[in-house]
PDB file of N, CA and C in Angstrom:
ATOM      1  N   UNK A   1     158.865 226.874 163.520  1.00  0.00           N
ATOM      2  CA  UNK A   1     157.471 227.184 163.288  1.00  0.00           C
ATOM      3  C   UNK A   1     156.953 226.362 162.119  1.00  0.00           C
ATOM      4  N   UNK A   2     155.560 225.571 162.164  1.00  0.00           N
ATOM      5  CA  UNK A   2     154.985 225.359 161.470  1.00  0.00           C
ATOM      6  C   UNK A   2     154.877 225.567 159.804  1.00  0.00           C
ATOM      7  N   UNK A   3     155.059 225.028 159.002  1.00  0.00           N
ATOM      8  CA  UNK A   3     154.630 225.901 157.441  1.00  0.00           C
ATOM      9  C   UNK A   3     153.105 226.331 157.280  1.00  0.00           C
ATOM     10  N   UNK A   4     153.249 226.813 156.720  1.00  0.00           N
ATOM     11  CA  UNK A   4     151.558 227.461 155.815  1.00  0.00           C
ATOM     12  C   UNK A   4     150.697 226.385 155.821  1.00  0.00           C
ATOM     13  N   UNK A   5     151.668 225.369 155.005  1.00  0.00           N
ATOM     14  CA  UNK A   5     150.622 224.207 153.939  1.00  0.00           C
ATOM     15  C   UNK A   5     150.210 223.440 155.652  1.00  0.00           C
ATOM     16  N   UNK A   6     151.082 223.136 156.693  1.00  0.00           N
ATOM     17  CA  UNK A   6     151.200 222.415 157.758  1.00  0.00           C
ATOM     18  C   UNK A   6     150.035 222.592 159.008  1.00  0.00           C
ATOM     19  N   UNK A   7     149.899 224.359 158.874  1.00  0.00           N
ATOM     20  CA  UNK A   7     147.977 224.564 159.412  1.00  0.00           C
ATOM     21  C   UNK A   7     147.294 224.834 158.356  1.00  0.00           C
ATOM     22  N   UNK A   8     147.463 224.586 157.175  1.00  0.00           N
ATOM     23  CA  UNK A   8     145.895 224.426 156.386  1.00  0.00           C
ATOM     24  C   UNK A   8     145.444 223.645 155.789  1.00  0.00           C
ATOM     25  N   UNK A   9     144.475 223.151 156.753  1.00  0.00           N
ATOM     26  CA  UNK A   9     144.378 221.782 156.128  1.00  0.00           C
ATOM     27  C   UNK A   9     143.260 221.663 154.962  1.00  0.00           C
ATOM     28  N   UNK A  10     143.398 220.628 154.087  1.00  0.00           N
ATOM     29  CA  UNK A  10     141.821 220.916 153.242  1.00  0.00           C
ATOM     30  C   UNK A  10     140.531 219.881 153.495  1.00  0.00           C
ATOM     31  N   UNK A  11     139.683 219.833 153.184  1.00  0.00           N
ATOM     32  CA  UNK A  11     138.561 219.189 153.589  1.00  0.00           C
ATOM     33  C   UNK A  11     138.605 217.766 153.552  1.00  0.00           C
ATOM     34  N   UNK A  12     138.458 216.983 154.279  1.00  0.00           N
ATOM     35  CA  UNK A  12     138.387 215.410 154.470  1.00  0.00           C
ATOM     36  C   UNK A  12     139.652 214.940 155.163  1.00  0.00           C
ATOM     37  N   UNK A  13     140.693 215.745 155.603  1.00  0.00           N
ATOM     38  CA  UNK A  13     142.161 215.553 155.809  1.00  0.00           C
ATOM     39  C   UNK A  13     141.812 215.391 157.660  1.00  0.00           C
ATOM     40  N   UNK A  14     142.459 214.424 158.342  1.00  0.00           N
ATOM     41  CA  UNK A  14     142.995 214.184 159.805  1.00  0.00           C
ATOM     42  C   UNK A  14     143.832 215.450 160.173  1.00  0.00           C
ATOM     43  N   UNK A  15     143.562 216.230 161.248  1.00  0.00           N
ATOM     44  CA  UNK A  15     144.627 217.159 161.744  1.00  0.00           C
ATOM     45  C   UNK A  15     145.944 216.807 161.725  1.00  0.00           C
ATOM     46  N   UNK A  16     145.306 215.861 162.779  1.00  0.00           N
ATOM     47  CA  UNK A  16     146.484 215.221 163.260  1.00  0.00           C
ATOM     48  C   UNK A  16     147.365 214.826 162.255  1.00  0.00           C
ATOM     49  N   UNK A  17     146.671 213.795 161.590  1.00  0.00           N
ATOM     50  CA  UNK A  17     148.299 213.340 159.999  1.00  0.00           C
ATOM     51  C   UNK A  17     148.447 214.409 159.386  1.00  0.00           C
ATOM     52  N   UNK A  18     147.960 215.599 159.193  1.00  0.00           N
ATOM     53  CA  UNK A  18     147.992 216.425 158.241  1.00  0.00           C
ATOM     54  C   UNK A  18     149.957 217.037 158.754  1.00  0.00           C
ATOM     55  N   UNK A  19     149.274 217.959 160.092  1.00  0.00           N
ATOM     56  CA  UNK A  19     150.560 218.051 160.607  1.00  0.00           C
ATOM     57  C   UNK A  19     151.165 217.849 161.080  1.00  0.00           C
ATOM     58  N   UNK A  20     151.406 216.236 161.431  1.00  0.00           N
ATOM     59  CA  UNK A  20     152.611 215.403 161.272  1.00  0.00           C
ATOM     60  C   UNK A  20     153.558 215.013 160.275  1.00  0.00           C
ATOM     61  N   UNK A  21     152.610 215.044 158.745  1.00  0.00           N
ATOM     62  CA  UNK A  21     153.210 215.566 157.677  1.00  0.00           C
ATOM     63  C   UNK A  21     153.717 216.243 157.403  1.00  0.00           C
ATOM     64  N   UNK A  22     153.115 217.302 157.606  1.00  0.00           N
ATOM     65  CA  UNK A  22     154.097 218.687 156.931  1.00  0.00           C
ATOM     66  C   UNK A  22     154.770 219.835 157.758  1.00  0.00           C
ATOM     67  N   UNK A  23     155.019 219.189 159.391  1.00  0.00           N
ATOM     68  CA  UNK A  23     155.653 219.759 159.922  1.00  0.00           C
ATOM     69  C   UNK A  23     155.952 218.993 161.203  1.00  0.00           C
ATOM     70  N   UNK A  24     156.838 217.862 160.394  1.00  0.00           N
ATOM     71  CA  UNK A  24     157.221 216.808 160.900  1.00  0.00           C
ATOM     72  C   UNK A  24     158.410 216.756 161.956  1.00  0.00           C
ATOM     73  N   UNK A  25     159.334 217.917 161.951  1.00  0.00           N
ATOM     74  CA  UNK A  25     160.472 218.012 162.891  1.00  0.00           C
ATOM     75  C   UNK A  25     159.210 219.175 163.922  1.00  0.00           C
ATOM     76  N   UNK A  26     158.472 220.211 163.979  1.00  0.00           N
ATOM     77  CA  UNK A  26     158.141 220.386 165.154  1.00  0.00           C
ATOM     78  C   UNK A  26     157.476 218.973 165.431  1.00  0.00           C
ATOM     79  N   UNK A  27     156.554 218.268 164.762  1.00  0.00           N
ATOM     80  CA  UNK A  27     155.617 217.411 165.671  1.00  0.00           C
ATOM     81  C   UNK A  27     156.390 216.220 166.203  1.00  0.00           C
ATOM     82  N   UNK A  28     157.615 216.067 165.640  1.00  0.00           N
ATOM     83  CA  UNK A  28     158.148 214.702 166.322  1.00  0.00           C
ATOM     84  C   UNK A  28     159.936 215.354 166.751  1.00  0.00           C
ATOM     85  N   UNK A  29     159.432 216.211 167.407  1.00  0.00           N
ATOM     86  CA  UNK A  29     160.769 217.065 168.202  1.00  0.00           C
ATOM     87  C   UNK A  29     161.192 216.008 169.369  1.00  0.00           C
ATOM     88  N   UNK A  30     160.425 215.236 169.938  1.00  0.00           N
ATOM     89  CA  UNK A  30     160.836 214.512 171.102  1.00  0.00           C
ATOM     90  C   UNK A  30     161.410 213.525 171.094  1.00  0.00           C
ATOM     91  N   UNK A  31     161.105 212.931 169.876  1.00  0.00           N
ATOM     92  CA  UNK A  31     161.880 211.451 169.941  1.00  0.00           C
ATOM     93  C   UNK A  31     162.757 211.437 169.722  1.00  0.00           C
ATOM     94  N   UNK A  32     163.357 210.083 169.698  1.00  0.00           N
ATOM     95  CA  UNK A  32     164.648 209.556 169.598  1.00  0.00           C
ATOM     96  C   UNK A  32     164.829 209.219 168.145  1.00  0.00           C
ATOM     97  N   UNK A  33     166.277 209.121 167.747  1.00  0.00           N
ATOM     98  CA  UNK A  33     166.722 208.097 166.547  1.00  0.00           C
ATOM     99  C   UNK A  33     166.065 206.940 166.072  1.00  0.00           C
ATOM    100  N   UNK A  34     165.183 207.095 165.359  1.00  0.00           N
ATOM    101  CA  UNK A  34     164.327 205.795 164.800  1.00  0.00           C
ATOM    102  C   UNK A  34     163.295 205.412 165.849  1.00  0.00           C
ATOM    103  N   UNK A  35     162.884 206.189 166.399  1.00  0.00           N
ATOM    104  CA  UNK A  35     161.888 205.848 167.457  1.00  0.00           C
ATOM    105  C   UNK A  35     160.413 206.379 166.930  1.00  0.00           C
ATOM    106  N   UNK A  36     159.294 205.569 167.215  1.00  0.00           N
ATOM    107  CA  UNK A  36     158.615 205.687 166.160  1.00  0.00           C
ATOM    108  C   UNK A  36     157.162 206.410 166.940  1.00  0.00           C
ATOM    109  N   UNK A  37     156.741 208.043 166.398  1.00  0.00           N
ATOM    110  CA  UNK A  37     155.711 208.356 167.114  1.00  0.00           C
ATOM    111  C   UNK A  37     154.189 207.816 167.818  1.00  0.00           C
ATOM    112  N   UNK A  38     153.934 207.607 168.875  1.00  0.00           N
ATOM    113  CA  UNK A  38     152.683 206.802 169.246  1.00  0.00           C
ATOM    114  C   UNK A  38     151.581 207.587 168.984  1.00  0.00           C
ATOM    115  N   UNK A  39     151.675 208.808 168.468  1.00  0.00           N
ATOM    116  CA  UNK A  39     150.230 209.290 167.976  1.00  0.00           C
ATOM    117  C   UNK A  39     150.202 208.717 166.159  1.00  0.00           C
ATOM    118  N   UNK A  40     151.210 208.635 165.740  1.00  0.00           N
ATOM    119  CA  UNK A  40     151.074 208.376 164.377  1.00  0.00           C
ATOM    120  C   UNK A  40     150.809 206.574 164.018  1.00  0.00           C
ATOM    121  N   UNK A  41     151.417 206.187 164.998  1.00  0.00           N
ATOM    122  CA  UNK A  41     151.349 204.757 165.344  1.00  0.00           C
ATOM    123  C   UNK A  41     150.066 204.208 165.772  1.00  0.00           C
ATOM    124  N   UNK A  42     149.337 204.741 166.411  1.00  0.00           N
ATOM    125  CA  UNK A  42     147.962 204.790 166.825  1.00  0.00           C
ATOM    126  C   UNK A  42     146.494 205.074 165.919  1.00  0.00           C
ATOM    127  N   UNK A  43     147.517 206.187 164.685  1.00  0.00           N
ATOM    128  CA  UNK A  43     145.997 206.420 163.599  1.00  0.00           C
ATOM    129  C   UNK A  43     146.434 205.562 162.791  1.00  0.00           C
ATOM    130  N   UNK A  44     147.574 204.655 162.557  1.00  0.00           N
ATOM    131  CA  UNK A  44     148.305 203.542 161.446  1.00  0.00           C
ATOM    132  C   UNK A  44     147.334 202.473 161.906  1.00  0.00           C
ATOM    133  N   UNK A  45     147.491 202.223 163.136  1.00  0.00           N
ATOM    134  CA  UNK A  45     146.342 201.109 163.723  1.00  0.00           C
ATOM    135  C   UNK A  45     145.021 201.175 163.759  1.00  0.00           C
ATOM    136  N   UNK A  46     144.676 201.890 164.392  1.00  0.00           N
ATOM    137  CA  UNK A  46     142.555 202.665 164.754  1.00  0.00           C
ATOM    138  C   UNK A  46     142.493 203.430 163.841  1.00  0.00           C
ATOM    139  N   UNK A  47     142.415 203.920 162.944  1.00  0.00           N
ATOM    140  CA  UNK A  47     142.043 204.382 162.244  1.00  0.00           C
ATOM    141  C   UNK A  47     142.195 206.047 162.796  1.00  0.00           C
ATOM    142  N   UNK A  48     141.170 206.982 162.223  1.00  0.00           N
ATOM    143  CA  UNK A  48     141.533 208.431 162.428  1.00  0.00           C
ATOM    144  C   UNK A  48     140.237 208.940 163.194  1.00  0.00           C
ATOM    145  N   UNK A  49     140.069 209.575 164.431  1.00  0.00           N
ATOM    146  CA  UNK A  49     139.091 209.938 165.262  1.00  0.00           C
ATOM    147  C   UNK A  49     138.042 211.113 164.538  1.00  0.00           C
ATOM    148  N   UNK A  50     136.926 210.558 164.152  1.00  0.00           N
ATOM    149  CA  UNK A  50     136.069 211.536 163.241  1.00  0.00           C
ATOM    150  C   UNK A  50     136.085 212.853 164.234  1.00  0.00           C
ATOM    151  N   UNK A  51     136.177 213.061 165.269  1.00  0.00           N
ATOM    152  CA  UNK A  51     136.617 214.637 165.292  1.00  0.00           C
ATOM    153  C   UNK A  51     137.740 215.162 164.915  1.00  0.00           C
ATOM    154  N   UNK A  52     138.683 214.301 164.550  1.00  0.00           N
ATOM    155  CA  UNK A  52     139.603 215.325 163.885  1.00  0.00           C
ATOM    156  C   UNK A  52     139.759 215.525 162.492  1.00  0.00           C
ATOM    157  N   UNK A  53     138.700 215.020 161.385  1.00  0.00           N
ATOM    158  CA  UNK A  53     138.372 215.226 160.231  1.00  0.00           C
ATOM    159  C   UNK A  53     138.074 216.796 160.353  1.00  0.00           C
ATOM    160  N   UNK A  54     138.835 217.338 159.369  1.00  0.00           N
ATOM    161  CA  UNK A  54     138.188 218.802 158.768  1.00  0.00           C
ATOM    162  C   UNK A  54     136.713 218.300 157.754  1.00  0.00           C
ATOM    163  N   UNK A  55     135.998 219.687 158.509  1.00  0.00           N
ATOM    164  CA  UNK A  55     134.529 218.851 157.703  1.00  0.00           C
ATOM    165  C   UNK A  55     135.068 220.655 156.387  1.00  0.00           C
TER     166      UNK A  55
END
């Protein structure tokens, strides 16, 4: 399960990186050994989708 800090996010923060951060073994449960997530890989590149800004 998730931590505390991992759903609360604070204002100006990406969902998405938020909890990939701080609850990094549920969000990257699937991969492999050094295999590198394509949602995290994707906001590293494009930037972060203004709907998922906490306003």
């Amino acid at each position: 399960m998730a931590s505390a800090k991992a759903t609360t996010l604070p204002r100006g923060q990406c969902a998405q990186c938020w909890y990939h951060a701080y609850a990094s073994r549920e969000a990257h449960a699937g991969l492999g050994p050094r295999e590198d997530c394509p949602q995290c890989v994707e906001h590293m590149a494009n930037g972060h989708p203004d709907h998922m800004i906490v306003l």
